[in-house]
Protein backbone atom coordinates (compact mmCIF):
# COMPACT_ATOMS: atom_id res chain seq x y z
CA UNK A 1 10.32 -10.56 21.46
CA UNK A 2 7.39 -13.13 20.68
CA UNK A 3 7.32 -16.81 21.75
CA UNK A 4 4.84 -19.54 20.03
CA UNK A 5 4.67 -22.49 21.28
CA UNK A 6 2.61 -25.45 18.59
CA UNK A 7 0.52 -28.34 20.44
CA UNK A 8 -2.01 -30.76 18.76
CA UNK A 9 0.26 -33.04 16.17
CA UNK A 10 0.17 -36.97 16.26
CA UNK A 11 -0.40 -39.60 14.80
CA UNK A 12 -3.42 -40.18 12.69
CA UNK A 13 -4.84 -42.80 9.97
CA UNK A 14 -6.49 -41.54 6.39
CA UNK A 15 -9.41 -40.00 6.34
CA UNK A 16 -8.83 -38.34 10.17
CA UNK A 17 -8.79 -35.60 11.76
CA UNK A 18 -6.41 -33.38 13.95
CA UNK A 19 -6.77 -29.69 15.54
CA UNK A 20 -3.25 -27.74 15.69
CA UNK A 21 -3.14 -25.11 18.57
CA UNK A 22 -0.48 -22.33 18.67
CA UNK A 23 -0.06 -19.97 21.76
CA UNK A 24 1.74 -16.67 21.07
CA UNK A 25 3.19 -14.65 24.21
CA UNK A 26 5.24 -11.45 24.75
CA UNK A 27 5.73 -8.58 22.85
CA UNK A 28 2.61 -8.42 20.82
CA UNK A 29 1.24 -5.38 19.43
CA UNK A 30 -0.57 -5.05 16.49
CA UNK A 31 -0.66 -8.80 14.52
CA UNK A 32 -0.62 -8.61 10.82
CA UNK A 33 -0.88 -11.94 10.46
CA UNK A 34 -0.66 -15.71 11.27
CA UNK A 35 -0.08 -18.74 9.87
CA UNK A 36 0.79 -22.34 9.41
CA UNK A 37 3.60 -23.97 7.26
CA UNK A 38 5.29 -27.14 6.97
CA UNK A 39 7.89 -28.92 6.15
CA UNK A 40 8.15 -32.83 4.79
CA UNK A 41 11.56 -34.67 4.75
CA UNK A 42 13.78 -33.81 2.05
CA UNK A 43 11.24 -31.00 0.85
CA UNK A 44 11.33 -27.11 1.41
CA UNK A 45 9.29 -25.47 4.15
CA UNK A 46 5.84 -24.38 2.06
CA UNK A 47 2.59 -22.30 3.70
CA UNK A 48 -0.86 -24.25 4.47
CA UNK A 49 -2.69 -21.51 5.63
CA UNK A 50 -2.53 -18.13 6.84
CA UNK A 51 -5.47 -15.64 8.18
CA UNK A 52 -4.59 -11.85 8.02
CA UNK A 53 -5.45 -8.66 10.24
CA UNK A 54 -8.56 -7.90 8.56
CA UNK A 55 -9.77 -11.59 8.62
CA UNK A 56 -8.96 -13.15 5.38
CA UNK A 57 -8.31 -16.36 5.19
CA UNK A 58 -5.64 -18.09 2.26
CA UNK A 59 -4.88 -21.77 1.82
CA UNK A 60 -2.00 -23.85 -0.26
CA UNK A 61 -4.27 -25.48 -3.42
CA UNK A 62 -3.57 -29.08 -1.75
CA UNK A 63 -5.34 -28.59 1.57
CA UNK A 64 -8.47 -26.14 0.64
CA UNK A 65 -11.40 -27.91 1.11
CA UNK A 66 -9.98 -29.59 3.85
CA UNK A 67 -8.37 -27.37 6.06
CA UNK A 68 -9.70 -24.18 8.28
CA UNK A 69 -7.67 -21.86 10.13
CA UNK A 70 -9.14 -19.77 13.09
CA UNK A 71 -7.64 -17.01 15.62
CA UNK A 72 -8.77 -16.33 18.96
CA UNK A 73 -7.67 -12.64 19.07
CA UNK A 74 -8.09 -12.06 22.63
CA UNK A 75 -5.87 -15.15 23.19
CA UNK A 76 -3.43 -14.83 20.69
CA UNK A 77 -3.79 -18.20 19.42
CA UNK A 78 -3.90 -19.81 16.23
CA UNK A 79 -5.60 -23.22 15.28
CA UNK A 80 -5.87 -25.51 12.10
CA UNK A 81 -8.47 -27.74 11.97
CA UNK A 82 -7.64 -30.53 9.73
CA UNK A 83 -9.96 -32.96 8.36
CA UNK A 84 -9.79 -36.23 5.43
CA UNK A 85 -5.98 -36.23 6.36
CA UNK A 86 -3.86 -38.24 3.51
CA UNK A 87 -0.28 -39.64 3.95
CA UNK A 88 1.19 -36.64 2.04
CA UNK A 89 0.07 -34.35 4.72
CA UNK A 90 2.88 -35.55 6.37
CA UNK A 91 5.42 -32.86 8.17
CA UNK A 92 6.29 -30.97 10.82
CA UNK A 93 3.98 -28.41 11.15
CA UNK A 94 5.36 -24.68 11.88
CA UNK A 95 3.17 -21.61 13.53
CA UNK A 96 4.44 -18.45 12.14
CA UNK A 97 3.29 -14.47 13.31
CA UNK A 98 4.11 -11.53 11.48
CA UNK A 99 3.52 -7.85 13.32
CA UNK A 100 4.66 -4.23 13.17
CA UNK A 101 5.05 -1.91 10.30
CA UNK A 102 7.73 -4.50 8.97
CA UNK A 103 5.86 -7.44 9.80
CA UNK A 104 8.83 -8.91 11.80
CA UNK A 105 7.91 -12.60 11.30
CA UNK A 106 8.46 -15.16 14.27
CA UNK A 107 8.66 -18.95 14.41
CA UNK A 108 6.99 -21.98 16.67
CA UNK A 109 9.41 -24.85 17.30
CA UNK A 110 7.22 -26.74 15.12
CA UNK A 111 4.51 -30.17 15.92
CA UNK A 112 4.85 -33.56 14.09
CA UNK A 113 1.59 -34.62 12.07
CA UNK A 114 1.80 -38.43 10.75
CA UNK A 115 -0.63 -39.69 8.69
CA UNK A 116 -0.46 -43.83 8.02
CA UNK A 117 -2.04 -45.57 5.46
């Protein structure tokens, strides 16, 4: 079993910045990957960002430019820096880790990002 636990969200105005943190605990072995997603009211749940095993790094079309994610490996933590933040960036914002052969995928209770005009 894996826990993550998301800190960092708030409450921001355009053009700011926040820094999402998620720690990951128990049964980790061999992380294929980890992400961020989010999901706005009334919408599906859709990926920001996600940085695999080997490093790579992917982003949604909506946030590149603006958006970096980082791991701390020997932590097993997860950030997002976000920067120029706009009122449609915002959600709750989900951590998600896939490991194993099958890349069982777990789930963060999720952090609130608000973004005012």
């Amino acid at each position: 079993q894996v826990q993550l636990v998301e800190s960092g969200g708030g409450l921001v105005q355009t053009g700011g910045s926040l820094r999402l943190s998620c720690a990951a605990s128990g049964s980790i072995f061999s992380i294929n990957f980890m992400g961020w997603y989010r999901q706005a009211p009334g919408k599906q749940r859709e990926l920001v960002a996600i940085i695999t095993r080997g490093g790579g790094t992917h982003y949604q079309d909506s946030v590149e430019g603006r958006f970096t994610i980082s791991r701390d490996n020997a932590k097993n933590m997860v950030y997002l820096q976000m920067n120029s933040l706009k009122p449609e960036d915002t959600a709750v914002y989900y951590c998600n880790l896939g490991q194993g052969q099958g890349s069982d995928s777990y789930w963060g209770q999720g952090t609130q990002v608000t973004v005012s005009s």
